[in-house]
C-alpha atoms as a PDB file:
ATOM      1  CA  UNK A   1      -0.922   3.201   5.661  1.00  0.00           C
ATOM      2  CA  UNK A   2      -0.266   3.392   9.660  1.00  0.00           C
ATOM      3  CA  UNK A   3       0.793   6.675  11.396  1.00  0.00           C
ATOM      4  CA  UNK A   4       3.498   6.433  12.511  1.00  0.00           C
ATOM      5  CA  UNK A   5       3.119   6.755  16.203  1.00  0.00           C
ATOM      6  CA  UNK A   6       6.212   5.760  18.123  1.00  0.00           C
ATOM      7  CA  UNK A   7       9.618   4.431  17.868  1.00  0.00           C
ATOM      8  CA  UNK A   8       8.513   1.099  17.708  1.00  0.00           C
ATOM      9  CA  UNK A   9       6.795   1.650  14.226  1.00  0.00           C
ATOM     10  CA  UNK A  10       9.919   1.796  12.997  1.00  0.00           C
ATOM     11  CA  UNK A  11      10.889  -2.334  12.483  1.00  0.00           C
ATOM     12  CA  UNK A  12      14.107  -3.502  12.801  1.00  0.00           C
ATOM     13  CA  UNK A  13      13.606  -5.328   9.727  1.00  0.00           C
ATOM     14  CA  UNK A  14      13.226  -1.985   7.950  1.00  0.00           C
ATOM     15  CA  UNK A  15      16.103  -0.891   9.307  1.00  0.00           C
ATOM     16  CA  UNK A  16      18.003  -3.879   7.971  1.00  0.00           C
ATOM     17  CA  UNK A  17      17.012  -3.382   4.571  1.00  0.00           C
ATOM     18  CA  UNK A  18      18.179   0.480   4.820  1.00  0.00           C
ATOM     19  CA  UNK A  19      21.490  -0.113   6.148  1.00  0.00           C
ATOM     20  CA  UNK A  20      21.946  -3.297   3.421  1.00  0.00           C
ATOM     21  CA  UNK A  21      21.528  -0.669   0.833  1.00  0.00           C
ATOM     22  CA  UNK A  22      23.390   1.838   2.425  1.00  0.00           C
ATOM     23  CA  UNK A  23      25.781  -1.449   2.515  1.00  0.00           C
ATOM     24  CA  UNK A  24      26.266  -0.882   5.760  1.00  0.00           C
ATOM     25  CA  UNK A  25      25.212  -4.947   7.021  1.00  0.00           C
ATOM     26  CA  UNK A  26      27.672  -7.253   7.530  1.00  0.00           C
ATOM     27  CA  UNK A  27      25.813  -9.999   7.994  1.00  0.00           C
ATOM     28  CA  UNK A  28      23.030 -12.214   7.217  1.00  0.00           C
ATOM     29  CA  UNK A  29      20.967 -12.727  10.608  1.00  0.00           C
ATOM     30  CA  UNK A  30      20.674 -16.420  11.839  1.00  0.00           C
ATOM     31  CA  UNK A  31      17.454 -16.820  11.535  1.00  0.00           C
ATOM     32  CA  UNK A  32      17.138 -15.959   8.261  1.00  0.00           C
ATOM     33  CA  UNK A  33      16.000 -19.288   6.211  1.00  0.00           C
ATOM     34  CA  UNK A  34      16.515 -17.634   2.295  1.00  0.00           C
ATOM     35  CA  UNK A  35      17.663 -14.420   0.562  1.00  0.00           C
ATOM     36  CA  UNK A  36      14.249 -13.623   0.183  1.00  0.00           C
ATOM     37  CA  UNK A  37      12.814 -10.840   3.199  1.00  0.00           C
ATOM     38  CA  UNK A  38       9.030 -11.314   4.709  1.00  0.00           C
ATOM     39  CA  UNK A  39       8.392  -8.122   5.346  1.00  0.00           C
ATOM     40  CA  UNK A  40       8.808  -5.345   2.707  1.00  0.00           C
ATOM     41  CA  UNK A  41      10.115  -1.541   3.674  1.00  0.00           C
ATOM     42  CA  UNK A  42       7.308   1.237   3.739  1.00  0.00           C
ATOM     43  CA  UNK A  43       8.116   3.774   1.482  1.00  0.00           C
ATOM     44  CA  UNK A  44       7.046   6.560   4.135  1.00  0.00           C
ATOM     45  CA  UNK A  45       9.449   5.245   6.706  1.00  0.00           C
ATOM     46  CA  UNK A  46      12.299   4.736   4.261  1.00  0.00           C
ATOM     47  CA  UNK A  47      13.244   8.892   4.434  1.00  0.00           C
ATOM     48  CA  UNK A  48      13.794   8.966   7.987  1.00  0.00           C
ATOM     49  CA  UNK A  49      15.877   5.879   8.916  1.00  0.00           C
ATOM     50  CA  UNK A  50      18.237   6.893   6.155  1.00  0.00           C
ATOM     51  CA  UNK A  51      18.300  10.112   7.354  1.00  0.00           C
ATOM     52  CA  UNK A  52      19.234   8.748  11.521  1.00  0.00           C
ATOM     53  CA  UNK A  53      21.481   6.212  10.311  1.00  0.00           C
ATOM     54  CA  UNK A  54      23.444   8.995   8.269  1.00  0.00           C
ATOM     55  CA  UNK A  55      23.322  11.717  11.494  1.00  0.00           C
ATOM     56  CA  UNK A  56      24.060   8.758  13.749  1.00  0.00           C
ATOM     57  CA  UNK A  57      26.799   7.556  11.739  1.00  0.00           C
ATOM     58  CA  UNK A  58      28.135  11.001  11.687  1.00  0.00           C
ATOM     59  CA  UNK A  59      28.031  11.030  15.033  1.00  0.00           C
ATOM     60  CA  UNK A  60      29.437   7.922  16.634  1.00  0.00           C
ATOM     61  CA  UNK A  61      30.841   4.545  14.335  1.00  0.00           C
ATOM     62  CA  UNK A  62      28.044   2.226  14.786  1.00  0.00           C
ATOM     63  CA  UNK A  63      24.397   3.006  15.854  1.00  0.00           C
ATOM     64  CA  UNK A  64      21.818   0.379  17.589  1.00  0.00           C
ATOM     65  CA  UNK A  65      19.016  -0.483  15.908  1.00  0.00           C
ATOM     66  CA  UNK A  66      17.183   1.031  19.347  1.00  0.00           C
ATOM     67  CA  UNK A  67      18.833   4.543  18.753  1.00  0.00           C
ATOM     68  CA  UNK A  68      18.331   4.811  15.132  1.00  0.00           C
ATOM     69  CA  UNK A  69      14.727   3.923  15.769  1.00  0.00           C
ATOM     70  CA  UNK A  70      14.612   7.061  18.133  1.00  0.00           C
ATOM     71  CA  UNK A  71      16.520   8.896  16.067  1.00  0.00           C
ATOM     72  CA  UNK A  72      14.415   8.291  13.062  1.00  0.00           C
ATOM     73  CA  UNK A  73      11.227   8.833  15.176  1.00  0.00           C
ATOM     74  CA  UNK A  74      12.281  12.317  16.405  1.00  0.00           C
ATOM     75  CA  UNK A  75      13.217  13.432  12.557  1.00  0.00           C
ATOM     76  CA  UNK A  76       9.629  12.204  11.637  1.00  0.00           C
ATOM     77  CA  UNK A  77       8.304  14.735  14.644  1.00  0.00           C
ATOM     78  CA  UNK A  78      10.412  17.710  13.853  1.00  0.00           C
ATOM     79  CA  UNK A  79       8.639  17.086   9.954  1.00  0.00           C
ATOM     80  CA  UNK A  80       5.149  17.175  11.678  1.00  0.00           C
ATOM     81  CA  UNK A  81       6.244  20.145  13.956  1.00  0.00           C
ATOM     82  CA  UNK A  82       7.169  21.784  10.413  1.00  0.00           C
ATOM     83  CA  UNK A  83       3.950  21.426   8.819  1.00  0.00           C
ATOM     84  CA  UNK A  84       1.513  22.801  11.889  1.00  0.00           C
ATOM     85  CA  UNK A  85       3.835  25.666  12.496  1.00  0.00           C
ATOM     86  CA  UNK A  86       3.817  26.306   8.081  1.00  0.00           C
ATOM     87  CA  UNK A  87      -0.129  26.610   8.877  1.00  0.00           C
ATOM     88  CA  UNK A  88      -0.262  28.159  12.128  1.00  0.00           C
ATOM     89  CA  UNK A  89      -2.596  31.035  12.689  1.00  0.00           C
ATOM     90  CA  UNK A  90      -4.535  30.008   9.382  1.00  0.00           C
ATOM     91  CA  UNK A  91      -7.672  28.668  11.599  1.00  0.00           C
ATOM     92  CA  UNK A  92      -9.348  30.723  14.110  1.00  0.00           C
ATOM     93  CA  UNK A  93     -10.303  27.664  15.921  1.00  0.00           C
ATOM     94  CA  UNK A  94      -7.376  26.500  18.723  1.00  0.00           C
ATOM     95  CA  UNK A  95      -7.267  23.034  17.744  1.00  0.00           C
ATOM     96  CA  UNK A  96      -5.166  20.089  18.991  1.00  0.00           C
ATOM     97  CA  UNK A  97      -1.889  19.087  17.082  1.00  0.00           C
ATOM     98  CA  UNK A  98      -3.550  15.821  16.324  1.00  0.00           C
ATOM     99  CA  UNK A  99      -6.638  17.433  14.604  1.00  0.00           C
ATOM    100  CA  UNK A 100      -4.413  19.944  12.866  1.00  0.00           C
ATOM    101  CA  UNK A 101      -2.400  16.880  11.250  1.00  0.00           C
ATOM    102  CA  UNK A 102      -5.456  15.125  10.658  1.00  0.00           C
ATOM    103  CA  UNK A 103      -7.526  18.261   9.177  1.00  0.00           C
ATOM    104  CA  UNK A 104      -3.938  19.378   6.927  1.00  0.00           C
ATOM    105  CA  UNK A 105      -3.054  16.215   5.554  1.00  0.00           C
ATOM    106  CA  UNK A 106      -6.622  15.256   4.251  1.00  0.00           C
ATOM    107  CA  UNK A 107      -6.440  14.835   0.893  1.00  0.00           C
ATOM    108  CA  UNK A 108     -10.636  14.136   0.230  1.00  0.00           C
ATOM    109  CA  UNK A 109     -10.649  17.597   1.639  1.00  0.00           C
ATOM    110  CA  UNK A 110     -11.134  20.403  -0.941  1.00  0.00           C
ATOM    111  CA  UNK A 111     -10.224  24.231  -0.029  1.00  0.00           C
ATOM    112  CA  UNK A 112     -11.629  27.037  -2.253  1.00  0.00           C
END
């Protein structure tokens, strides 16, 4: 699976299919030839457009698809910000964020 590494990974037809079962969509987009979608939602970005949609909703009455895509981007970097600070001062070594992610989240890495 792709990292998610901007707001643009975040598809607006993933955000369609949130907000339909959040029933939040109104209507059926043009272009849209039968019930059927192409392209199906990722699991891992699921989480965190519910969660903008929700704190956007809360918010104002009716988010873009641009802001909840920001929105959802910044929860998914406050979760990454989470999980390097839960292991900070664990290494010696002063690594990059990137390497820390990439070093924590290995799972064909074994600790003893």
């Amino acid at each position: 699976m792709k990292e998610i590494t901007s707001p643009e990974t975040f598809k607006t037809c993933e955000i369609a299919i949130v907000k339909e079962k959040l029933g939040l969509l109104r209507k059926t987009a043009p272009n849209r030839k039968n019930p059927e979608r192409k392209v199906r939602l990722n699991p891992k970005h699921a989480p965190y457009i519910e969660k903008a949609i929700k704190y956007l909703i809360s918010q104002k009455s009716e988010p873009t698809y641009e802001e909840i895509r920001k929105k959802a981007f910044e929860f998914y970097k406050e979760e990454k910000e989470k999980k390097i600070k839960k292991y900070e001062g664990i290494f010696e070594l002063k690594l990059p964020k990137e390497e820390a992610i990439e070093i924590i989240e290995d799972k064909g890495m074994v600790y003893d």
